[in-house]
Protein backbone atom coordinates (compact mmCIF):
# COMPACT_ATOMS: atom_id res chain seq x y z
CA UNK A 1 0.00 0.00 0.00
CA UNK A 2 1.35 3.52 -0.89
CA UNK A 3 0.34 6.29 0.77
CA UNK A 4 1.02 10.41 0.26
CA UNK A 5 4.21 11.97 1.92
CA UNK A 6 5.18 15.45 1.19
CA UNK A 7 8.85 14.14 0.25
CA UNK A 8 6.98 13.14 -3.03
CA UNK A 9 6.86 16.99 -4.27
CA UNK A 10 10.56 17.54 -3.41
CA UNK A 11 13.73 17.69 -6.55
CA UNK A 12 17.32 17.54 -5.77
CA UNK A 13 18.02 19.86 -8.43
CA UNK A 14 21.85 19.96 -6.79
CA UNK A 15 23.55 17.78 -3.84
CA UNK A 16 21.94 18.91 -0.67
CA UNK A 17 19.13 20.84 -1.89
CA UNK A 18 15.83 19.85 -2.29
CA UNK A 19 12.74 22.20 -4.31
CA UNK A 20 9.34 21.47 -2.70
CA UNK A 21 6.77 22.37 -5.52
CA UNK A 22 2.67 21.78 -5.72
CA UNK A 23 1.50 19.67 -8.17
CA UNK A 24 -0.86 23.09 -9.99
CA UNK A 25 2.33 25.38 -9.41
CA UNK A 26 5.69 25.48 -12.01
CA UNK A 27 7.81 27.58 -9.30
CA UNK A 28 8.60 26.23 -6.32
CA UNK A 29 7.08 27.82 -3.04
CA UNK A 30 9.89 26.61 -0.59
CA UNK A 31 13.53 25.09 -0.08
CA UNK A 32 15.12 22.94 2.20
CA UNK A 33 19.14 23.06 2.49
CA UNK A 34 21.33 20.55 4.47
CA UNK A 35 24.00 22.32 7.14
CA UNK A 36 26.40 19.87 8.42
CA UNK A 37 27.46 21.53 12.16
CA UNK A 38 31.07 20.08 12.64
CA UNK A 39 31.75 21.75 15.70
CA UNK A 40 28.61 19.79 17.11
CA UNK A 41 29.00 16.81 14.45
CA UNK A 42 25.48 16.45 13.74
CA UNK A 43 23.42 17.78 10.43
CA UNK A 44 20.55 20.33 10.45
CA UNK A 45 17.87 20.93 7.21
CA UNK A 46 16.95 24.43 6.52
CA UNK A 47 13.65 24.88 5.58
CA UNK A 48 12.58 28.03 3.81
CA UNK A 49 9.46 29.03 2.39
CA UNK A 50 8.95 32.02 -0.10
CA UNK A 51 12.34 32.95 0.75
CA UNK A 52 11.86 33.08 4.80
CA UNK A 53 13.45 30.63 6.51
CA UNK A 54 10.48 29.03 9.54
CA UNK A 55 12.47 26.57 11.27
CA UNK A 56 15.02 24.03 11.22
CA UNK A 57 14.65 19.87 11.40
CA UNK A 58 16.70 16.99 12.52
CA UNK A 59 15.74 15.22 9.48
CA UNK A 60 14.37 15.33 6.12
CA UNK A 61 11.40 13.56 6.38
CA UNK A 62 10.28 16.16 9.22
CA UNK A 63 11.76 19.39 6.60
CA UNK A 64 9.70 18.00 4.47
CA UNK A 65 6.40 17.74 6.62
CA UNK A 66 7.00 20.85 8.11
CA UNK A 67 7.26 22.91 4.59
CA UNK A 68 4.12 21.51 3.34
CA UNK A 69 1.96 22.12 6.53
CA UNK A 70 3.43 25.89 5.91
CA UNK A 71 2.37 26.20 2.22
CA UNK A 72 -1.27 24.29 3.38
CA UNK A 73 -1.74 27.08 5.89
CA UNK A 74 -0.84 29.80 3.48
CA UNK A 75 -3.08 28.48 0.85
CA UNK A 76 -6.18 28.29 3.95
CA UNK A 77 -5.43 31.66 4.59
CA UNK A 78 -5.50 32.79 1.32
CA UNK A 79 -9.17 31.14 0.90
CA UNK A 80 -10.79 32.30 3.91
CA UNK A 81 -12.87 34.95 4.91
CA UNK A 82 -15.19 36.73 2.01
CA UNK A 83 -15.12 36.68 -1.06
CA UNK A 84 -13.76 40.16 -1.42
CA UNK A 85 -11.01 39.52 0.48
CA UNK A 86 -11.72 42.04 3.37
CA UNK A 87 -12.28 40.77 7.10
């Protein structure tokens, strides 16, 4: 049985780098970098979305998770309140 994980939208365009994209979108709306800490000799994943960095993760799997529950929010925000967009 397969099931959905957000790791699905990702590209490695380069070594270390991965492109999260939606499936409806050509751009991608967020970025997740490796950062090897030698001084602490342990490895940290950037995760950026639109170009601000929210947080950092002790693994990919959990980068990844946490950049799509960031673009899911943005698009409910978007979405709600009335049509006209005021509030």
């Amino acid at each position: 049985m397969t099931t959905f994980h957000p790791i699905f939208l990702t590209t490695e365009p380069s070594p270390g780098v991965w492109l999260m994209t939606a499936r409806h979108e050509v751009d991608p709306f967020g970025r997740i970098e490796i950062r090897r800490l030698p001084s602490a000799g342990v490895v940290r994943y950037k995760v950026t979305f639109r170009g601000d960095v929210i947080g950092w993760s002790n693994t990919l799997e959990h980068a990844c998770v946490r950049l799509y529950a960031a673009n899911m929010k943005h698009d409910q925000d978007v979405h709600d309140g009335p049509p006209n967009g005021r509030r």
